[in-house]
PDB file of N, CA and C in Angstrom:
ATOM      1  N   UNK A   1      -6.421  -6.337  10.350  1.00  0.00           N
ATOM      2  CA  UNK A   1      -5.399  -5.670   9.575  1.00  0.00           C
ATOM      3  C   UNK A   1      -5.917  -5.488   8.150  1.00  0.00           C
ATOM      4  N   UNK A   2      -5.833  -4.402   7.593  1.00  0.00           N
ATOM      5  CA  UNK A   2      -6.218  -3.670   6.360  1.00  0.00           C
ATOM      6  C   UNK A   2      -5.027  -2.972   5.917  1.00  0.00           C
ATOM      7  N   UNK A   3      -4.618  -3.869   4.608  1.00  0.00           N
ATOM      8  CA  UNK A   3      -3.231  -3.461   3.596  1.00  0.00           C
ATOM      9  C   UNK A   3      -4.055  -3.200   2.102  1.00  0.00           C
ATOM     10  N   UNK A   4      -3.500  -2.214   1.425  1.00  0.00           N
ATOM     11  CA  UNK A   4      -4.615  -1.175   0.444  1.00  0.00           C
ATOM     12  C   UNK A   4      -3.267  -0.536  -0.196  1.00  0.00           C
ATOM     13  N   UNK A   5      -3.288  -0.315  -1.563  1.00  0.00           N
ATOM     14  CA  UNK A   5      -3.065   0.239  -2.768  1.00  0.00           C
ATOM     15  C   UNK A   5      -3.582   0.485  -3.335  1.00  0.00           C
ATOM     16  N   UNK A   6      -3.615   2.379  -3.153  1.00  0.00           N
ATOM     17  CA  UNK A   6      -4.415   2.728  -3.661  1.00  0.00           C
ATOM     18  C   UNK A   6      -3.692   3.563  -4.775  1.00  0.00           C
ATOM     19  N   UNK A   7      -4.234   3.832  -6.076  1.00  0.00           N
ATOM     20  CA  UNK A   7      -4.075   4.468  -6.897  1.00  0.00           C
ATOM     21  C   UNK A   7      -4.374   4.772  -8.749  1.00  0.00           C
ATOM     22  N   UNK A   8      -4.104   5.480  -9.735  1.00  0.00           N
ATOM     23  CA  UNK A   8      -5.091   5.435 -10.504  1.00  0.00           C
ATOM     24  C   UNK A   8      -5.222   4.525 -11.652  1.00  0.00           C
ATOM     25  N   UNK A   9      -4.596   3.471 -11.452  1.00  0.00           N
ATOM     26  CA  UNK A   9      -5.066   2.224 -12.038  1.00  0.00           C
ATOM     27  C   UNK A   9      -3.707   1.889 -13.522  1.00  0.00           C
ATOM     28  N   UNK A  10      -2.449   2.915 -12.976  1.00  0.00           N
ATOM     29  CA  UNK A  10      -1.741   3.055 -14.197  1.00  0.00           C
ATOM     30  C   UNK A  10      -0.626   2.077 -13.607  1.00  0.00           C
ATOM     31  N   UNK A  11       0.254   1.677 -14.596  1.00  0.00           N
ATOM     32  CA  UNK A  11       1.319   1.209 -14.381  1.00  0.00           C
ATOM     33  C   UNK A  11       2.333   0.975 -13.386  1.00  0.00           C
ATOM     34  N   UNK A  12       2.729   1.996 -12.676  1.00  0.00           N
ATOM     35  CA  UNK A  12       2.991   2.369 -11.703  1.00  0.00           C
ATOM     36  C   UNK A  12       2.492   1.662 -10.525  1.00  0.00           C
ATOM     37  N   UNK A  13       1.435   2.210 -10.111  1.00  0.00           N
ATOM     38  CA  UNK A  13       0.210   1.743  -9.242  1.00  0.00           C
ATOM     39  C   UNK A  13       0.055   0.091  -9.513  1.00  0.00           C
ATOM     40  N   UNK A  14      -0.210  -0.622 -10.582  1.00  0.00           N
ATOM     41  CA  UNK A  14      -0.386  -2.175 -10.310  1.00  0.00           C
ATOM     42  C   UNK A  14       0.768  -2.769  -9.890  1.00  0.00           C
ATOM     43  N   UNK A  15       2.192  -2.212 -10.345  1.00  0.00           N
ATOM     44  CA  UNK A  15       3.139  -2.793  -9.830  1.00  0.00           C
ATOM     45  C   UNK A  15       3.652  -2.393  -8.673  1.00  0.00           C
ATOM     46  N   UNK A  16       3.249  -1.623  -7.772  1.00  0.00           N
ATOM     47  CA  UNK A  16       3.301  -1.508  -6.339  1.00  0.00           C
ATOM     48  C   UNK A  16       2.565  -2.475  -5.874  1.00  0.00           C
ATOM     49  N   UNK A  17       1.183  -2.508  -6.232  1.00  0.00           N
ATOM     50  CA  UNK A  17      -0.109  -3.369  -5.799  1.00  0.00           C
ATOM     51  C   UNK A  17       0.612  -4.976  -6.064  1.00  0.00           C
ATOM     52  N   UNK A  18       1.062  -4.985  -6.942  1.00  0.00           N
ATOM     53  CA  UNK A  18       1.916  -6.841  -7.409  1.00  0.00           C
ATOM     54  C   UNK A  18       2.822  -7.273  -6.469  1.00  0.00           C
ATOM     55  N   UNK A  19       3.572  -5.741  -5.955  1.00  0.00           N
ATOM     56  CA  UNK A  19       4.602  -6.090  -5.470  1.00  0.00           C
ATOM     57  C   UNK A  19       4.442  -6.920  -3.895  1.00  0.00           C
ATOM     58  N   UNK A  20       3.149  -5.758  -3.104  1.00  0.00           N
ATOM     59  CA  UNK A  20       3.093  -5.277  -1.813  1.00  0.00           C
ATOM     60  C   UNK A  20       2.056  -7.088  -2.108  1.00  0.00           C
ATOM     61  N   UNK A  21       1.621  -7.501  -2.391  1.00  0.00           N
ATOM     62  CA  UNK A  21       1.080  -8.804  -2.797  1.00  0.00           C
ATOM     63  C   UNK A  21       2.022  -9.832  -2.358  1.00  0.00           C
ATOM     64  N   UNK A  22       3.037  -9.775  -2.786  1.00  0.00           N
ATOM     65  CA  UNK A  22       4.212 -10.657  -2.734  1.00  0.00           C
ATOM     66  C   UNK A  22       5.261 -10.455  -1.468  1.00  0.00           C
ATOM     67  N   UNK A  23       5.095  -8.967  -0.762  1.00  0.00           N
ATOM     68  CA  UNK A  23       5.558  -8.901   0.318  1.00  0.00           C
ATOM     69  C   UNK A  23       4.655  -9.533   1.995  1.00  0.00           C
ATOM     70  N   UNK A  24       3.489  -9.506   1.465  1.00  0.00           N
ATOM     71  CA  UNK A  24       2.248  -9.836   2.466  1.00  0.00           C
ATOM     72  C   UNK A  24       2.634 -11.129   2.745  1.00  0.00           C
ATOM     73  N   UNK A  25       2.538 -11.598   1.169  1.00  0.00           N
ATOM     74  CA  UNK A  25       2.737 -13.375   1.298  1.00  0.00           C
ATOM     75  C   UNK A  25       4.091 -13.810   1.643  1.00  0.00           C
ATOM     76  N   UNK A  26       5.259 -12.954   2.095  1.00  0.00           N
ATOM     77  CA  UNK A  26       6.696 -13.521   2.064  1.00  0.00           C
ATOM     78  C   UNK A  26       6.258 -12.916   4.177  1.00  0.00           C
ATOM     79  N   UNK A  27       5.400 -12.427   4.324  1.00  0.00           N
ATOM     80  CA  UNK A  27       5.512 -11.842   5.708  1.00  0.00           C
ATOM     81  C   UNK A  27       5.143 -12.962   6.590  1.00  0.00           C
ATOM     82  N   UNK A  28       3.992 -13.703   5.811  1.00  0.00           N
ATOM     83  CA  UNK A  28       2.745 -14.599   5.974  1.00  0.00           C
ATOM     84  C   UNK A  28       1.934 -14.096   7.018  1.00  0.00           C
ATOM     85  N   UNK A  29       1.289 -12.755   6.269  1.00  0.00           N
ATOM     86  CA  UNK A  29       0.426 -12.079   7.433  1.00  0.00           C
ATOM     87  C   UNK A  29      -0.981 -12.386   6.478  1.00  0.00           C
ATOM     88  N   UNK A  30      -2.139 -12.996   7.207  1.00  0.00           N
ATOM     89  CA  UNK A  30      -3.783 -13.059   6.455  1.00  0.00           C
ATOM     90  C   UNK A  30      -3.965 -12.335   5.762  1.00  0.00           C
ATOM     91  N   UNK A  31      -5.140 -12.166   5.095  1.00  0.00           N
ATOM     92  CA  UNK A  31      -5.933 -11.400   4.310  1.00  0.00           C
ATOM     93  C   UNK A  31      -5.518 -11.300   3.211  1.00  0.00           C
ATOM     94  N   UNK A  32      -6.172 -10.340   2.155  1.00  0.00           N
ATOM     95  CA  UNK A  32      -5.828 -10.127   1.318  1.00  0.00           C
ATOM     96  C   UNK A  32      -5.812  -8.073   0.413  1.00  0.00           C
ATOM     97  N   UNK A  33      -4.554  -8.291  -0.084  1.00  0.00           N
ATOM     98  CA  UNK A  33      -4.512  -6.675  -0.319  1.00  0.00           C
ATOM     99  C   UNK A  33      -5.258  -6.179  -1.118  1.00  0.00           C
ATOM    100  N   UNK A  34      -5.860  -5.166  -1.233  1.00  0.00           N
ATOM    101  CA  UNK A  34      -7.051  -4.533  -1.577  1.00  0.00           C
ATOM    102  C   UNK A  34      -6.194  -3.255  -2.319  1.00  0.00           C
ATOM    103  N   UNK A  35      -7.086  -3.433  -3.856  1.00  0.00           N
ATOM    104  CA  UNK A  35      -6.648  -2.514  -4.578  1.00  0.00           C
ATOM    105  C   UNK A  35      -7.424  -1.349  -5.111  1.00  0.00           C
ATOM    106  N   UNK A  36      -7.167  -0.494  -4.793  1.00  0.00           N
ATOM    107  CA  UNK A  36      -8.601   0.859  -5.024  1.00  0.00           C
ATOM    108  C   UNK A  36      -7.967   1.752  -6.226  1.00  0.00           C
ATOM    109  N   UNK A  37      -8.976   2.428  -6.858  1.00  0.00           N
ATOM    110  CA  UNK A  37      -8.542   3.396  -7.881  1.00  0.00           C
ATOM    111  C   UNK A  37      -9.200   4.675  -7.671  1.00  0.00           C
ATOM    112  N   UNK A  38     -10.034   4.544  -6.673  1.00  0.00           N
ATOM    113  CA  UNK A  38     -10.567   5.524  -6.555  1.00  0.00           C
ATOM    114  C   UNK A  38     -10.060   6.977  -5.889  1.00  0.00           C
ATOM    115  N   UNK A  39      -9.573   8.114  -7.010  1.00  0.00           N
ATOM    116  CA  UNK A  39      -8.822   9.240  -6.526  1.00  0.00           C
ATOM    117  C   UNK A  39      -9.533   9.670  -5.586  1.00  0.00           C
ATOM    118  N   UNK A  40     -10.795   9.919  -4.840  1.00  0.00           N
ATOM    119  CA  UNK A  40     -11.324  10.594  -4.406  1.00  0.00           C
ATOM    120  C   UNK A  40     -10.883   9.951  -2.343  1.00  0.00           C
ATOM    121  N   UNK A  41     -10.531   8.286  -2.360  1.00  0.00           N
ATOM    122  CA  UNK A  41     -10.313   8.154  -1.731  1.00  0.00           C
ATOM    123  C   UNK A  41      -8.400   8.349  -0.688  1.00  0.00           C
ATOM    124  N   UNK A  42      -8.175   8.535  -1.783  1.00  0.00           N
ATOM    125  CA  UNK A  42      -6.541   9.091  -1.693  1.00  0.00           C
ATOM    126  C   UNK A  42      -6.756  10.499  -1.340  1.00  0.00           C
ATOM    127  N   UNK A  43      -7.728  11.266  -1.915  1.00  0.00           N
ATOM    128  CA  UNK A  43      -7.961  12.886  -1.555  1.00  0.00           C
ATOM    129  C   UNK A  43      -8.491  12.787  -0.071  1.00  0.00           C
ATOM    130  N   UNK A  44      -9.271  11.399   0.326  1.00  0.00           N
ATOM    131  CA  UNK A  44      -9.438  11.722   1.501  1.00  0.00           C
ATOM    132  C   UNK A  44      -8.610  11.614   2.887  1.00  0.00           C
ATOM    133  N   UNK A  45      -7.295  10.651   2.577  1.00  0.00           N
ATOM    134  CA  UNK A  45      -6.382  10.531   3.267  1.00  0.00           C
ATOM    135  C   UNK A  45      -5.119  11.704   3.439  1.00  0.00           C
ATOM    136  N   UNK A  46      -5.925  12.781   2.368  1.00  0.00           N
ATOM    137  CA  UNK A  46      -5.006  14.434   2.763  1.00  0.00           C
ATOM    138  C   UNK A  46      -3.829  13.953   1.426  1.00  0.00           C
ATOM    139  N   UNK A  47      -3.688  13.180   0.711  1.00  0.00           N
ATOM    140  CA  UNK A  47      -2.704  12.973   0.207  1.00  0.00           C
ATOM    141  C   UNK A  47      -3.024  13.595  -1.350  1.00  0.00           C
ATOM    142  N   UNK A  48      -2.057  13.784  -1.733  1.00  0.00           N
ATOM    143  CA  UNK A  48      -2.078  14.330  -3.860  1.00  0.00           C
ATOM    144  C   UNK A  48      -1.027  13.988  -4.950  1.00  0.00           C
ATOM    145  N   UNK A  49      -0.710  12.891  -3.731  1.00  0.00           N
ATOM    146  CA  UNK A  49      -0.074  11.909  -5.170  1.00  0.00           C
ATOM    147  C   UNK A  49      -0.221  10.307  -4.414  1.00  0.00           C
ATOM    148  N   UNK A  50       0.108   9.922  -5.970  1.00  0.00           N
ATOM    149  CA  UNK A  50      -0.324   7.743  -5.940  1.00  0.00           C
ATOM    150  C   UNK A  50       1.438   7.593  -6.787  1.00  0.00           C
ATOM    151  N   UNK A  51       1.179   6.264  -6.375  1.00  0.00           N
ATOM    152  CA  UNK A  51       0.694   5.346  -5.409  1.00  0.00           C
ATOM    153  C   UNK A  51       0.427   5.233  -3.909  1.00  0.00           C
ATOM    154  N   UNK A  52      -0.182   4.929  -3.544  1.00  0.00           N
ATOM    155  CA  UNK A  52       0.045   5.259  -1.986  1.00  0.00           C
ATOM    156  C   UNK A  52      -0.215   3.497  -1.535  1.00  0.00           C
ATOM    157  N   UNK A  53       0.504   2.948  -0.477  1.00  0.00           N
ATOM    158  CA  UNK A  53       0.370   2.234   0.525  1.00  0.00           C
ATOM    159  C   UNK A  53      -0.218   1.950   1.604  1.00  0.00           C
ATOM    160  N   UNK A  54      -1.088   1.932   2.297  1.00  0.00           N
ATOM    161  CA  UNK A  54      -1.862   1.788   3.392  1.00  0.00           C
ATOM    162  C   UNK A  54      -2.079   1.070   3.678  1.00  0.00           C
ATOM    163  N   UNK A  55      -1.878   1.202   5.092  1.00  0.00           N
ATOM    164  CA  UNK A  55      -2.043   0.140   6.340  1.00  0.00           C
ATOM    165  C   UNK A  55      -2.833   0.407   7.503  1.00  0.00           C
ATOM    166  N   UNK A  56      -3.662  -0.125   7.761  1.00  0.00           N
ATOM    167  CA  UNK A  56      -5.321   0.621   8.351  1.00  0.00           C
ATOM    168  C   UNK A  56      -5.259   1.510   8.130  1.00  0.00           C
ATOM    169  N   UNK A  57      -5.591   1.797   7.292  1.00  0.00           N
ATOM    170  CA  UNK A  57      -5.790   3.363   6.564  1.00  0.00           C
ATOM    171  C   UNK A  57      -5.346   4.590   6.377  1.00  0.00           C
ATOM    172  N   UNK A  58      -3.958   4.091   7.275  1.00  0.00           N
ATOM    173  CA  UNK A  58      -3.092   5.416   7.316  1.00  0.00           C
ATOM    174  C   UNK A  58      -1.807   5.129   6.129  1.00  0.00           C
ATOM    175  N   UNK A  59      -1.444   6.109   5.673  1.00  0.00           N
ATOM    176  CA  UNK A  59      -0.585   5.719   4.613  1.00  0.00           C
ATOM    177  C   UNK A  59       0.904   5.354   5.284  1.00  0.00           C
ATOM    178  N   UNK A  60       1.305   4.420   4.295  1.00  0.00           N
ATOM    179  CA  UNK A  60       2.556   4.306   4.861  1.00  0.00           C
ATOM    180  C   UNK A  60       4.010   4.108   3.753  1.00  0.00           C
ATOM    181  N   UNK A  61       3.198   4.214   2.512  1.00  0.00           N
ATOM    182  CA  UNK A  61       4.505   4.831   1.627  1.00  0.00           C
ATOM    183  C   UNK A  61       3.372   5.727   0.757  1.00  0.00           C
ATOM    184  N   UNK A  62       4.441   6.636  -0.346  1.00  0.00           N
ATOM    185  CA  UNK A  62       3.250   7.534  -0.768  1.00  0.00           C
ATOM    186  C   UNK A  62       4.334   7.923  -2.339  1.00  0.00           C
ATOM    187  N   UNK A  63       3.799   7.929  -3.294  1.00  0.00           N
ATOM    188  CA  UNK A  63       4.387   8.538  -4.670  1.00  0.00           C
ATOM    189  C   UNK A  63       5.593   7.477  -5.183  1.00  0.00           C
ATOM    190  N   UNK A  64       5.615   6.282  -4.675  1.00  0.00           N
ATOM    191  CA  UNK A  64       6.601   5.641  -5.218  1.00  0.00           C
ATOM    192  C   UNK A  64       6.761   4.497  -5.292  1.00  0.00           C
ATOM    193  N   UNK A  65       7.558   3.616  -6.068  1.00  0.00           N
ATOM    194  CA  UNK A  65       7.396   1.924  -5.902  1.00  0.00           C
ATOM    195  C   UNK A  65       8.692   1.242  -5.509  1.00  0.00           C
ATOM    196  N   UNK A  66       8.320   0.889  -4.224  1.00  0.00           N
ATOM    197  CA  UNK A  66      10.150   0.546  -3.694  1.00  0.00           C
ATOM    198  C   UNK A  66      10.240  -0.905  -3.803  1.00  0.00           C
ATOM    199  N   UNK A  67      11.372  -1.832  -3.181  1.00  0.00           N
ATOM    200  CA  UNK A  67      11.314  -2.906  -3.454  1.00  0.00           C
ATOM    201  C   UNK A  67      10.910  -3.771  -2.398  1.00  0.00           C
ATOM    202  N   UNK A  68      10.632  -5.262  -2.716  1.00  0.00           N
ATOM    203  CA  UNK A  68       9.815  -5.797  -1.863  1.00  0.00           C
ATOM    204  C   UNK A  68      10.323  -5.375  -0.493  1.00  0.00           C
ATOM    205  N   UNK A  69      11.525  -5.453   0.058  1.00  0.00           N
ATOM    206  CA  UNK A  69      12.229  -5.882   1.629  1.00  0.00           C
ATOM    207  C   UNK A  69      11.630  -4.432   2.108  1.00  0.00           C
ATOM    208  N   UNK A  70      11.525  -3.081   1.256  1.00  0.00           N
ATOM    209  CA  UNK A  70      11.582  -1.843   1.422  1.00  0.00           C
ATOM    210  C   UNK A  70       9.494  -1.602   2.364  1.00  0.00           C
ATOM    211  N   UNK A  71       9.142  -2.359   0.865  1.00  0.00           N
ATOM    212  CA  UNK A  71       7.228  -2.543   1.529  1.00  0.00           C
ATOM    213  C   UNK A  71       7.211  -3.300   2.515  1.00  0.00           C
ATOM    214  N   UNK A  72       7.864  -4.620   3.186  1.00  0.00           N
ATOM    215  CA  UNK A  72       7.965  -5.504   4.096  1.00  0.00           C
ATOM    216  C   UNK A  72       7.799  -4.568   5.288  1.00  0.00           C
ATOM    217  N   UNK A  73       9.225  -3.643   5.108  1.00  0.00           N
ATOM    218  CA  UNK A  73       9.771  -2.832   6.709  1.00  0.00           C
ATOM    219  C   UNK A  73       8.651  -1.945   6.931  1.00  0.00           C
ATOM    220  N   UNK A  74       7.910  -1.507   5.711  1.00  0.00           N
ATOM    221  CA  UNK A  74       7.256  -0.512   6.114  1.00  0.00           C
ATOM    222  C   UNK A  74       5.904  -0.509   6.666  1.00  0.00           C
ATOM    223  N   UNK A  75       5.659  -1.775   6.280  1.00  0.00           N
ATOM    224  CA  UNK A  75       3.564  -2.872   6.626  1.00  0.00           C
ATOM    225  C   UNK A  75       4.362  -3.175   8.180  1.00  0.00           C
ATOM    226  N   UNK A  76       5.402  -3.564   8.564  1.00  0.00           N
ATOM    227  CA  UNK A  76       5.794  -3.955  10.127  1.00  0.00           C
ATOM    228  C   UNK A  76       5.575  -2.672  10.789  1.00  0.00           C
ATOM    229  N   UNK A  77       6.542  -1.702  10.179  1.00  0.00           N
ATOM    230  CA  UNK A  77       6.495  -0.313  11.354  1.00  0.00           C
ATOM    231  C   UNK A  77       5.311  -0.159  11.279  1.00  0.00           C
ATOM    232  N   UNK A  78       4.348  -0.006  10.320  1.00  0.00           N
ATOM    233  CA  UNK A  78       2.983   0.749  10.447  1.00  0.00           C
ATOM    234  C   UNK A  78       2.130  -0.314  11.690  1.00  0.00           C
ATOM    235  N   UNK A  79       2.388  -1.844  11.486  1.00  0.00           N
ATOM    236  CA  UNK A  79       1.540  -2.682  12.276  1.00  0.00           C
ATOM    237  C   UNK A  79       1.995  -2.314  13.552  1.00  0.00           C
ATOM    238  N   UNK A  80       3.375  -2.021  14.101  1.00  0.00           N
ATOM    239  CA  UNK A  80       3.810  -1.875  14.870  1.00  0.00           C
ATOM    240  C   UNK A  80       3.509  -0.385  16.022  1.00  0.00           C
ATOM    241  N   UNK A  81       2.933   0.478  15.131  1.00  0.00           N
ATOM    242  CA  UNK A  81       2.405   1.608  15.668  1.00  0.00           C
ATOM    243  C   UNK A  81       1.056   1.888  15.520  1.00  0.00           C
ATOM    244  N   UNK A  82       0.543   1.231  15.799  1.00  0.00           N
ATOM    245  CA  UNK A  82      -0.950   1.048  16.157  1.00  0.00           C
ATOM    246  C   UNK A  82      -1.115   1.760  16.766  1.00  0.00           C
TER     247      UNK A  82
END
């Protein structure tokens, strides 16, 4: 499992990345979330706006910072549709 926030390193973006941190650890799922800034890799997931969320590599929230229970539901459905 690969959980990723990606985006351009602004305000916005770390506090998704803080958040989705704190939802991992309230899930108690391994690893650790991985934070990228690199636009070029968001361009490659077809997407043109950040923050984005990802969960093996497919996005699973995109342009916004919701609250923890909101990132929780959304790292399950994505694990869940493998």
């Amino acid at each position: 499992m690969k959980i990723q926030v990606l985006g351009s390193g602004c305000a916005t973006c770390k506090k998704l990345f803080e958040i989705t941190k704190t939802a991992v650890k309230e899930l108690g799922l391994p690893g650790e979330v991985e934070y990228i800034t690199d636009f070029q890799q968001i361009l490659n997931m077809g997407l043109m706006s950040s923050p984005v969320l990802a969960v093996n590599g497919k996005p699973a929230l995109v342009g916004f910072v919701p609250k923890v229970e909101e990132i929780k539901k959304a790292i399950l459905k994505a694990l869940e549709s493998k």
